[in-house]
C-alpha atoms as a PDB file:
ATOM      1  CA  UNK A   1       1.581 -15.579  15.508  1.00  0.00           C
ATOM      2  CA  UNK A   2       1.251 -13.887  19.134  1.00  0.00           C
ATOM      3  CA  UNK A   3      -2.492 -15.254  19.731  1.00  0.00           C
ATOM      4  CA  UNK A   4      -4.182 -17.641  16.830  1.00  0.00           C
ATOM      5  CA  UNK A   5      -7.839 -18.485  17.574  1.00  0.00           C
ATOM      6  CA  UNK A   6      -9.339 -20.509  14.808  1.00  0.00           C
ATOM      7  CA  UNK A   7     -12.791 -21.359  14.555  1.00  0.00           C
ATOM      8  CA  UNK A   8     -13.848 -21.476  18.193  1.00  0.00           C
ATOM      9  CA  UNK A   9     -16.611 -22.787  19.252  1.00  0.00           C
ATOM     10  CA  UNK A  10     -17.678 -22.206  23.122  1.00  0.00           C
ATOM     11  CA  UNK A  11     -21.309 -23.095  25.256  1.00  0.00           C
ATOM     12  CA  UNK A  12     -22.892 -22.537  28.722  1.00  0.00           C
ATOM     13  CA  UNK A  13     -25.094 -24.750  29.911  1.00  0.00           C
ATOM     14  CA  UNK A  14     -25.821 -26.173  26.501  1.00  0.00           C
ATOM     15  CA  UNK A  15     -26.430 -22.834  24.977  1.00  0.00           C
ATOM     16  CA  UNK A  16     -23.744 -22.438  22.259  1.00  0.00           C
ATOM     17  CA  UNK A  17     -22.701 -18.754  22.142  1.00  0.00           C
ATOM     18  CA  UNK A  18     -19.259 -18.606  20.222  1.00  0.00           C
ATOM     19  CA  UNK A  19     -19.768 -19.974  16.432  1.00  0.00           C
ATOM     20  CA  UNK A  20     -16.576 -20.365  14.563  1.00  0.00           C
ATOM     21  CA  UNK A  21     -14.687 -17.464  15.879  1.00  0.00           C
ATOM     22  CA  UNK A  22     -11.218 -16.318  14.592  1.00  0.00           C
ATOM     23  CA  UNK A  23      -9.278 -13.967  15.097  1.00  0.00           C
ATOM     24  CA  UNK A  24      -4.932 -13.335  15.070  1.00  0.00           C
ATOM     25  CA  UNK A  25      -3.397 -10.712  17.089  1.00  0.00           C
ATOM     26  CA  UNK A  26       0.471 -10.002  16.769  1.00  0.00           C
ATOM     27  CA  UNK A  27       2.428  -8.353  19.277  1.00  0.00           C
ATOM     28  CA  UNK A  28       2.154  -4.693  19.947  1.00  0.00           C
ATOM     29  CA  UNK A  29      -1.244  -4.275  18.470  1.00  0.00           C
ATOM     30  CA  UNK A  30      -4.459  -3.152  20.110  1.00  0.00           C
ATOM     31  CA  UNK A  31      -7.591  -5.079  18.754  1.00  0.00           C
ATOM     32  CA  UNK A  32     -10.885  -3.656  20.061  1.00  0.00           C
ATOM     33  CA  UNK A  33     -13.957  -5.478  19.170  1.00  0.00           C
ATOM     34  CA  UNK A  34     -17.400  -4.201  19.658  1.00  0.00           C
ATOM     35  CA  UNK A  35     -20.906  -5.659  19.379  1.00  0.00           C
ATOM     36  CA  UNK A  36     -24.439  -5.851  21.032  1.00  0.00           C
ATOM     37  CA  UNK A  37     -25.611  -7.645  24.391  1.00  0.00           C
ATOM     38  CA  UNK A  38     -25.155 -11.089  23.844  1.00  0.00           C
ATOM     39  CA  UNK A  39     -22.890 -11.325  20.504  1.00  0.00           C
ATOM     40  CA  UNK A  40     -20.340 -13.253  22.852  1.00  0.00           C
ATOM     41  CA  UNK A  41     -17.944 -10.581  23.267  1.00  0.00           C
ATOM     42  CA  UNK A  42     -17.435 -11.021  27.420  1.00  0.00           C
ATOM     43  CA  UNK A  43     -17.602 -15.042  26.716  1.00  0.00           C
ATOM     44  CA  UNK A  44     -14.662 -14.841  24.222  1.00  0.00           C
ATOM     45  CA  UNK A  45     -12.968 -12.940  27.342  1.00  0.00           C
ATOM     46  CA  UNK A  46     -13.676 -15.709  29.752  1.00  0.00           C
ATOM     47  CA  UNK A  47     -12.945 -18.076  27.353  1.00  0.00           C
ATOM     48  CA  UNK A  48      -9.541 -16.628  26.570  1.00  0.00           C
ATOM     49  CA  UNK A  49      -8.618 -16.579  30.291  1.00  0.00           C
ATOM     50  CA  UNK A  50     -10.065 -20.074  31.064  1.00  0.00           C
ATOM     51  CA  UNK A  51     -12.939 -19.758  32.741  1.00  0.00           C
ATOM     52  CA  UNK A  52     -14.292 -22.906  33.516  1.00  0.00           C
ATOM     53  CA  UNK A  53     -17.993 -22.339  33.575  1.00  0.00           C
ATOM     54  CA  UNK A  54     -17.667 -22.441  29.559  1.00  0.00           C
ATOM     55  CA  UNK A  55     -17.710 -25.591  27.537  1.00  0.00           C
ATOM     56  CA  UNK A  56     -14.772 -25.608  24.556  1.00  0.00           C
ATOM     57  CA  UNK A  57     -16.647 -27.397  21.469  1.00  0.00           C
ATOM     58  CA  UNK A  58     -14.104 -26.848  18.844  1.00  0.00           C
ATOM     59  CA  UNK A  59     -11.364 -24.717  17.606  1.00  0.00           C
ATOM     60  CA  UNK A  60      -8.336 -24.070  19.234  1.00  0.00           C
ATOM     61  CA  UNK A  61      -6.546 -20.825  21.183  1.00  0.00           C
ATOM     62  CA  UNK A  62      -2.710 -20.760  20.213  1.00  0.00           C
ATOM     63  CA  UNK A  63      -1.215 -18.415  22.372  1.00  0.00           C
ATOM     64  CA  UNK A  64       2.658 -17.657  22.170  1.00  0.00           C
ATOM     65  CA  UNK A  65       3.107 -21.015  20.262  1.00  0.00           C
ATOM     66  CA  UNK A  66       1.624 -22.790  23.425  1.00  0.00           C
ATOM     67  CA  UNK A  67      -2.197 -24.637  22.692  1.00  0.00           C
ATOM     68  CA  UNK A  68      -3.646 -23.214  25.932  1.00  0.00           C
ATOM     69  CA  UNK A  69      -6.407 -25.211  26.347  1.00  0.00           C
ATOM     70  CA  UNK A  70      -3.909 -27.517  28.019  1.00  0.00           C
ATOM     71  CA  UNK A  71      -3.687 -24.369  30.557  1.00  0.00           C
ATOM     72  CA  UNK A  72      -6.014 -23.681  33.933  1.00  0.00           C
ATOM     73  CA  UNK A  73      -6.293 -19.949  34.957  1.00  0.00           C
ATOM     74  CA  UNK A  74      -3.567 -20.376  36.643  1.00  0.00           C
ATOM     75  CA  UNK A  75      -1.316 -21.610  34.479  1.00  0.00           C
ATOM     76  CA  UNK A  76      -2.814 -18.653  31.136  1.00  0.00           C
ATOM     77  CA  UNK A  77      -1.762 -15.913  34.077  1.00  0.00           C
ATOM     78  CA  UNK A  78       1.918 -17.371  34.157  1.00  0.00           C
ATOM     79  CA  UNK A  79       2.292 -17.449  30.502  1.00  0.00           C
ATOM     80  CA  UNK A  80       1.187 -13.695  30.116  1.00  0.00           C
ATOM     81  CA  UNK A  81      -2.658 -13.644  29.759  1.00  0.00           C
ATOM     82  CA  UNK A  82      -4.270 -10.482  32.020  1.00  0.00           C
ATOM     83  CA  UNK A  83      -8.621 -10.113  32.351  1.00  0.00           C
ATOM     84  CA  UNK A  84     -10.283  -7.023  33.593  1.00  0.00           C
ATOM     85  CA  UNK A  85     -13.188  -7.485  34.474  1.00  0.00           C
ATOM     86  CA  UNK A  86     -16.534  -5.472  34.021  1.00  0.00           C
ATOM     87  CA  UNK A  87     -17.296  -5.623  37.480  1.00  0.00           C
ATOM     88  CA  UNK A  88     -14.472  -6.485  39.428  1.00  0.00           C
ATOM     89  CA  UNK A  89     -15.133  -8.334  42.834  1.00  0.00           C
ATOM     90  CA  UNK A  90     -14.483  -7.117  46.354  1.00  0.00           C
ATOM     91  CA  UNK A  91     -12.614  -9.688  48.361  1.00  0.00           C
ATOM     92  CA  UNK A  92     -12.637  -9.189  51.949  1.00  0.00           C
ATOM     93  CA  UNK A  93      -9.708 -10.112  54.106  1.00  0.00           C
ATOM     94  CA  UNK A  94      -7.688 -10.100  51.177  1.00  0.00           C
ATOM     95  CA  UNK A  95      -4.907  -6.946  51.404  1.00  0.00           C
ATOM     96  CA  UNK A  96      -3.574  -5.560  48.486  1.00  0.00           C
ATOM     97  CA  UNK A  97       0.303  -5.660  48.824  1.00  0.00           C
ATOM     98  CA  UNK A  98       0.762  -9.188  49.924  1.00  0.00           C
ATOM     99  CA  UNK A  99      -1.924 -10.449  47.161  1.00  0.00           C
ATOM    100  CA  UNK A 100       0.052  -8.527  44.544  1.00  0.00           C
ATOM    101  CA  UNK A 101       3.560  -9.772  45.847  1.00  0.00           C
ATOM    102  CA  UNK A 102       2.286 -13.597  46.159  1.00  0.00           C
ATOM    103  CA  UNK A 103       1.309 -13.253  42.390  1.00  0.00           C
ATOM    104  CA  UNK A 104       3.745 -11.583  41.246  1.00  0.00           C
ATOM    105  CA  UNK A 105       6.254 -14.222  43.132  1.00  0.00           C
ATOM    106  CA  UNK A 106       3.920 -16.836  41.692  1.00  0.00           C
ATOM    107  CA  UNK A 107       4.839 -15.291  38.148  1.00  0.00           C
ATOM    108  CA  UNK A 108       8.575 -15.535  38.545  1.00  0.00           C
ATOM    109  CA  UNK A 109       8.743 -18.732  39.874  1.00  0.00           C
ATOM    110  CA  UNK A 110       6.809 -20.422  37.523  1.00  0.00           C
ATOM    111  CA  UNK A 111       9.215 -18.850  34.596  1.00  0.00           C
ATOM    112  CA  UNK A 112      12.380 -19.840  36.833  1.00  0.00           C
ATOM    113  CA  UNK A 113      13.081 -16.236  37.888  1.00  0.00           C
ATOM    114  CA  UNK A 114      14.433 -15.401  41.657  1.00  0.00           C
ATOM    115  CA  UNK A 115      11.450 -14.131  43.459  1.00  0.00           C
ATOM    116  CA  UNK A 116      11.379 -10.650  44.549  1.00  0.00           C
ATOM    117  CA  UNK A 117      11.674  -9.778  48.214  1.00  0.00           C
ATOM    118  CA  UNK A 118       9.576  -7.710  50.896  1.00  0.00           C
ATOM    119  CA  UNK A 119      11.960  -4.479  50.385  1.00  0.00           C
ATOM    120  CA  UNK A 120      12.045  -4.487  46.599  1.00  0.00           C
ATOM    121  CA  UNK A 121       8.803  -5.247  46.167  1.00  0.00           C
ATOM    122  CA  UNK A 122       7.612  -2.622  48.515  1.00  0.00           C
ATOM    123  CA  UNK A 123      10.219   0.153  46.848  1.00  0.00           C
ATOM    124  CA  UNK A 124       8.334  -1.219  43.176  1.00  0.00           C
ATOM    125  CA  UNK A 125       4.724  -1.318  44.417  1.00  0.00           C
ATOM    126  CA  UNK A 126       5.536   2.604  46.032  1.00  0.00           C
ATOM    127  CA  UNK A 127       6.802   3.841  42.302  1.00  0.00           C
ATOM    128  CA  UNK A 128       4.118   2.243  40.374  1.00  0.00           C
ATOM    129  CA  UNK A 129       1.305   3.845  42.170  1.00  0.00           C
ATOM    130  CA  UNK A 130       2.779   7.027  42.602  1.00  0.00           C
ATOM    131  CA  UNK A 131       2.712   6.596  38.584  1.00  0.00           C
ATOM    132  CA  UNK A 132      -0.755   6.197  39.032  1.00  0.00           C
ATOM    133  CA  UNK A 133      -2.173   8.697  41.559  1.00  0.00           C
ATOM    134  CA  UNK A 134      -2.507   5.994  43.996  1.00  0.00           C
ATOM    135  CA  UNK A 135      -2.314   7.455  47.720  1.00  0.00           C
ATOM    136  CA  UNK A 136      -0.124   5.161  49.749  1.00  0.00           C
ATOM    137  CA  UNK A 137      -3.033   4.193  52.170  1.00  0.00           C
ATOM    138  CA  UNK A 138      -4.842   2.435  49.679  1.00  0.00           C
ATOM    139  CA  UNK A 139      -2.512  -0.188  49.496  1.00  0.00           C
ATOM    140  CA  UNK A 140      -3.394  -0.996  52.853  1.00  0.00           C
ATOM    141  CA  UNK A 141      -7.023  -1.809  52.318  1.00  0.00           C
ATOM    142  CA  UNK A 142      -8.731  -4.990  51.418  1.00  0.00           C
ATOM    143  CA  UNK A 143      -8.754  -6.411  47.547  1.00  0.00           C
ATOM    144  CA  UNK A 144     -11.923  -3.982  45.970  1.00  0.00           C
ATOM    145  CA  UNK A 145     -13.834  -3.288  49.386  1.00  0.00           C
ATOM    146  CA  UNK A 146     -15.284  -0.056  49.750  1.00  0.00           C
ATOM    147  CA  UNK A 147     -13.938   0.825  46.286  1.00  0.00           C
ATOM    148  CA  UNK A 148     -15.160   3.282  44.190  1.00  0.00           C
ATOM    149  CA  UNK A 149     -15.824   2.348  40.182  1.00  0.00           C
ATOM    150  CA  UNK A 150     -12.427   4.608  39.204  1.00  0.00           C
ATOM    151  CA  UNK A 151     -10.670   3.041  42.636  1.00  0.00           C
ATOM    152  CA  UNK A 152     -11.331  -0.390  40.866  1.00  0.00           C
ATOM    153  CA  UNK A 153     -10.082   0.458  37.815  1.00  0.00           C
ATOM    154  CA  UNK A 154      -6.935   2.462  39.125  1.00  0.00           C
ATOM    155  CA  UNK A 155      -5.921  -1.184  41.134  1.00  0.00           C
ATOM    156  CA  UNK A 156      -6.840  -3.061  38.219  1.00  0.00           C
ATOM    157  CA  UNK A 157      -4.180  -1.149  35.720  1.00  0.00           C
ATOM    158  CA  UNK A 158      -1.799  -1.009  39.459  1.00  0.00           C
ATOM    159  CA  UNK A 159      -1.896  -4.988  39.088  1.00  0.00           C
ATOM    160  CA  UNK A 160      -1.163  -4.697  35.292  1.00  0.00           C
ATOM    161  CA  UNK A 161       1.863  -2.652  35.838  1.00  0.00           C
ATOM    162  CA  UNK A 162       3.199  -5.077  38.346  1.00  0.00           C
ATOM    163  CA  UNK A 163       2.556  -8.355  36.511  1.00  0.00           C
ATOM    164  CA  UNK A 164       3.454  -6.991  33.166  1.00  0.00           C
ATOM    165  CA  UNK A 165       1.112  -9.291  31.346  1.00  0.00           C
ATOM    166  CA  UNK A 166       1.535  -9.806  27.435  1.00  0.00           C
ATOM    167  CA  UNK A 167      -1.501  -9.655  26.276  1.00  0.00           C
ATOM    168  CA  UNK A 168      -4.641  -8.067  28.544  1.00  0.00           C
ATOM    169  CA  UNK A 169      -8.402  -8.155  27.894  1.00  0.00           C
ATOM    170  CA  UNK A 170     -10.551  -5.553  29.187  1.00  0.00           C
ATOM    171  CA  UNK A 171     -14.040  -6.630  29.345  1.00  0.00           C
ATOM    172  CA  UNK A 172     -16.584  -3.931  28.851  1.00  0.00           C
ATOM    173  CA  UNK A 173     -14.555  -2.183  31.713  1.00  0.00           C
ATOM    174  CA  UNK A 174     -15.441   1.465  30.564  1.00  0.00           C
ATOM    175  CA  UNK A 175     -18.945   0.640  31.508  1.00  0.00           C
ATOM    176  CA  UNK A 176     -20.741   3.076  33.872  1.00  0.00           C
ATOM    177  CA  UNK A 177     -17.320   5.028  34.444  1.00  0.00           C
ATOM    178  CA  UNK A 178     -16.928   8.843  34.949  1.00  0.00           C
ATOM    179  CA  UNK A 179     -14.908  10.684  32.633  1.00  0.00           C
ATOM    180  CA  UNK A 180     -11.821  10.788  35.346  1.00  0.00           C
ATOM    181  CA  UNK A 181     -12.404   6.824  35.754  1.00  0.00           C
ATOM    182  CA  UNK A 182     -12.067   6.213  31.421  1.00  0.00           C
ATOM    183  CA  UNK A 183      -9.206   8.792  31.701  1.00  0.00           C
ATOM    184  CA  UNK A 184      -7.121   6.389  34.256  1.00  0.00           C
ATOM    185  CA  UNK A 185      -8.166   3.194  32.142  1.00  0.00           C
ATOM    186  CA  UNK A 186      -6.884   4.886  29.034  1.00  0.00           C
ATOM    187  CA  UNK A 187      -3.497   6.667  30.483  1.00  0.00           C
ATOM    188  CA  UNK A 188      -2.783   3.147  32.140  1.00  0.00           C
ATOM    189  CA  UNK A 189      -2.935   1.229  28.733  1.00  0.00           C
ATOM    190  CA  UNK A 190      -0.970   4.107  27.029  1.00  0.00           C
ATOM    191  CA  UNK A 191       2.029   4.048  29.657  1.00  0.00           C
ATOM    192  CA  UNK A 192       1.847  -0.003  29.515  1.00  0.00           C
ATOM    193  CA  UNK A 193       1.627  -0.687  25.934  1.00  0.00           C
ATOM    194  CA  UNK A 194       4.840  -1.208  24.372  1.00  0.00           C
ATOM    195  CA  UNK A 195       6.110  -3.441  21.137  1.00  0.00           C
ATOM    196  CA  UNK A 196       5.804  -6.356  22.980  1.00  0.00           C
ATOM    197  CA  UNK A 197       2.026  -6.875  24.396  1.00  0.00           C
ATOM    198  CA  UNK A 198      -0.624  -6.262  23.343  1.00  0.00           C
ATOM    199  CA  UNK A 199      -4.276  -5.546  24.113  1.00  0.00           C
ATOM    200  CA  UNK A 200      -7.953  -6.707  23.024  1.00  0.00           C
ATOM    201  CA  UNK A 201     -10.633  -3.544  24.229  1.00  0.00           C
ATOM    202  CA  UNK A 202     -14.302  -5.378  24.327  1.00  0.00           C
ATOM    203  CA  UNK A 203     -16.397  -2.365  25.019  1.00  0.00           C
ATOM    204  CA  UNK A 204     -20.006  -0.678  23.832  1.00  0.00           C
ATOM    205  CA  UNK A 205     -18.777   2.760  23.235  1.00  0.00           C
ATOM    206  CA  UNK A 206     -16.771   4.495  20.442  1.00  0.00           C
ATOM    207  CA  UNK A 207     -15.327   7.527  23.143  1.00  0.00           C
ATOM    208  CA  UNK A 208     -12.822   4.887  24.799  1.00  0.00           C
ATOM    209  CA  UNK A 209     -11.432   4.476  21.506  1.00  0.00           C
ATOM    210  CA  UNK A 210     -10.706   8.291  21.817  1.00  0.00           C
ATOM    211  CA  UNK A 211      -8.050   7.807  24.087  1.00  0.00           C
ATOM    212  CA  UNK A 212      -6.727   4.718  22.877  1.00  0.00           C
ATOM    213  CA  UNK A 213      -6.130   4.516  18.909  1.00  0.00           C
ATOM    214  CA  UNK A 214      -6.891   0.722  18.245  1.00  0.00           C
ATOM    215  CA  UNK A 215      -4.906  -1.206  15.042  1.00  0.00           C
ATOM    216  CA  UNK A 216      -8.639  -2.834  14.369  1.00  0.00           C
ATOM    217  CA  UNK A 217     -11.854  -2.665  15.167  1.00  0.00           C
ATOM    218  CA  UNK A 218     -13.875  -6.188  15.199  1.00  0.00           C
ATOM    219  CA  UNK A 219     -17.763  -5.921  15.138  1.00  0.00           C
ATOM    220  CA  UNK A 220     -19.224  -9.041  16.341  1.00  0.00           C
ATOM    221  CA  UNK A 221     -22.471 -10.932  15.645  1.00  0.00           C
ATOM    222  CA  UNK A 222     -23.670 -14.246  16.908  1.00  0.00           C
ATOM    223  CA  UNK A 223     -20.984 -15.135  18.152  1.00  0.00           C
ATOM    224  CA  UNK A 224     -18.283 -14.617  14.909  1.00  0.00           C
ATOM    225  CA  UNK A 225     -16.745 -11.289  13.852  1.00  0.00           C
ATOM    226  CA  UNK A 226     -18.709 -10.172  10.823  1.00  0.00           C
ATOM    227  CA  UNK A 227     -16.666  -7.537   9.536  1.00  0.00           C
ATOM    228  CA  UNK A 228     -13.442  -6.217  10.736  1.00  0.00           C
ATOM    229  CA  UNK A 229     -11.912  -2.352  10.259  1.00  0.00           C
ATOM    230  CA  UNK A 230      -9.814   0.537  11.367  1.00  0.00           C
ATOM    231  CA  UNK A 231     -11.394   3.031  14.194  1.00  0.00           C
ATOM    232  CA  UNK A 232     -13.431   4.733  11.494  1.00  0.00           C
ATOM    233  CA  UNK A 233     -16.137   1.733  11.861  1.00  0.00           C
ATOM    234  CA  UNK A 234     -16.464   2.578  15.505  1.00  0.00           C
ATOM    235  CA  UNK A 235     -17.543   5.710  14.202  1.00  0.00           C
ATOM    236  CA  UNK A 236     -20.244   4.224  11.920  1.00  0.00           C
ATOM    237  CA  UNK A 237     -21.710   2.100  14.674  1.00  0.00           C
ATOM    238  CA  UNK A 238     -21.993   5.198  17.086  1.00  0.00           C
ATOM    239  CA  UNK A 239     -23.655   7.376  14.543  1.00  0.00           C
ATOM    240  CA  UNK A 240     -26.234   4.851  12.962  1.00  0.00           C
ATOM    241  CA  UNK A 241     -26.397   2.109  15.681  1.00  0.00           C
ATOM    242  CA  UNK A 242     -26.251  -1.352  15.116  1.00  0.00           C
ATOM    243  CA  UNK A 243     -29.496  -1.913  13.565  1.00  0.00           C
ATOM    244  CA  UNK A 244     -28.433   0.326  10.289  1.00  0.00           C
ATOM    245  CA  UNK A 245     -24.847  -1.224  10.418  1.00  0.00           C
ATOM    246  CA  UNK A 246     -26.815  -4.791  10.512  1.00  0.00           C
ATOM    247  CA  UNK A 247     -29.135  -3.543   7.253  1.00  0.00           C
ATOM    248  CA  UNK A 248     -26.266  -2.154   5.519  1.00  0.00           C
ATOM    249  CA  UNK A 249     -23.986  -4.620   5.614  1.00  0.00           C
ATOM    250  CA  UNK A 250     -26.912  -7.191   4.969  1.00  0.00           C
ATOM    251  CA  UNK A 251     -27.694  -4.995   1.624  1.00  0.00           C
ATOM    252  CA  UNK A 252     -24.176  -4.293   0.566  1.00  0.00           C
ATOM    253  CA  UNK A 253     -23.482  -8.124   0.284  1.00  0.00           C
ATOM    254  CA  UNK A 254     -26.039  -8.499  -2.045  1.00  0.00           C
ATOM    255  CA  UNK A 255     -23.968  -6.872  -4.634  1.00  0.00           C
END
C-alpha cells in the first residue's frame, strides 16, 4: 500500500476534529475528497504533512512502508510528501532559485544522491518554467511577494516539478482562483502525474474535477469519510448541496 491511514484520530487545542479516519491510496491514483467547512478536510492535509500544531490521538499514517509519525516536516518532504497550500505565504528576503536549489539539494542528499550544481540546476529551473509560462524574471523575485493568486499557484506546481514529490496534497487551492489560475493548477497536475505518484485534491467545487478526472471521490463528515465514489458524486453534491446529500444518505440507510 502507497499511503495506509487507519483510523486516525487528530485535535487542536483539545478540540478533536479527525474521528477514525481511513483511507488507502495506491500509486498513480488521484483521490479527491470533498466536504463542508469544518469536516476536517485541510486538518487531514496538515496532518499528513506534519504539522505540528495538531495533536495525533490514535491511528497511524503508513506511507511507502515507512510509519511517518516517526517523521518531522522535514523529514515527510524527503520521503516524497508535497502540501499546497490554500493560501500560500509570502516570504520576504527569500529568492526563488536558491530556495528551490537548497531543497531540492536537501532532497538528494538525504536519499544519497550527488547534489545538483549551480549550472544544471539553472539549465533545469529555465526548462521547467518555460513548461509553465513562467517569464524568466520571476525567478528573480522574493518567495510569494507581490504575487498574484495564479502567480502563487504557477510557483507552487514550478516547485512540484522540481522536487518531483510522490504523493501531493492540494488544500482547497482552487479557492478564489480565476479561470486562467484553475487552468495552470489543472495542466500542472496533468503534465506531473504519472504511474508513480499520486495526488489527494481537497477542494469545495465539482469544476476542478473538470480538468482533472479523479479515481475517487471521498465526501467527508465529522471528521470520517462517509461515503466514497467515482466523479459522478461530485456531481450530486453540486446539484443538491450538502444538506440533500446529508438527508439522502441519512434516509437511504434506513433501508
Amino acid at each position: 500500500m502507497f499511503l495506509k491511514i487507519k483510523n486516525l484520530n487528530a485535535s487542536i487545542d483539545s478540540t478533536k476534529i479527525l474521528n477514525d479516519f481511513s483511507l488507502n491510496v495506491e500509486e498513480g491514483e488521484i483521490h479527491a475528497i470533498m466536504g463542508p467547512n469544518g469536516s476536517g478536510k485541510s486538518t487531514l492535509a496538515n496532518v499528513i504533512a506534519g504539522n505540528e500544531d495538531y495533536t495525533i490521538d490514535s491511528g497511524e499514517i503508513i506511507f511507502k512502508d515507512k510509519n511517518i509519525f516517526d517523521f518531522n516536516i522535514e523529514e515527510r518532504s524527503h520521503l516524497g510528501l508535497f502540501l499546497a497550500f490554500q493560501y500560500p505565504i509570502e516570504i520576504p528576503g527569500v529568492n526563488i532559485t536558491p530556495f528551490l536549489r537548497a531543497a531540492l539539494n536537501s532532497k538528494l542528499k538525504n536519499n544519497n544522491e550527488k547534489e545538483i550544481d549551480n549550472l544544471n540546476f539553472s539549465k533545469l529551473l529555465r526548462e521547467k518554467a518555460s513548461q509553465l509560462g513562467i517569464d524568466i524574471e520571476m525567478l528573480k523575485r522574493p518567495l510569494n511577494v507581490g504575487f498574484s493568486g495564479g502567480e502563487k499557484k504557477r510557483y507552487e506546481i514550478l516547485q512540484m516539478s522540481i522536487l518531483n514529490p510522490a504523493l501531493s496534497i492540494f488544500d482547497e487551492t482552487d479557492s478564489g482562483l480565476d479561470i486562467d489560475a484553475l487552468k495552470i493548477v489543472t495542466d500542472g497536475i496533468s503534465n506531473l502525474k504519472n504511474k508513480n505518484n499520486s495526488f489527494i485534491i481537497i477542494t469545495h467545487y465539482r469544476k476542478l474535477l473538470d480538468y482533472i478526472k479523479p479515481d475517487y471521490v471521498h465526501v467527508m463528515k465529522e471528521g470520517k469519510i462517509i461515503k466514497s465514489g467515482d466523479k459522478s458524486l461530485a456531481e450530486k453534491i453540486e446539484s443538491e448541496g450538502y444538506k440533500n446529500f446529508w438527508y439522502y444518505e441519512s434516509w437511504r440507510n434506513l433501508f
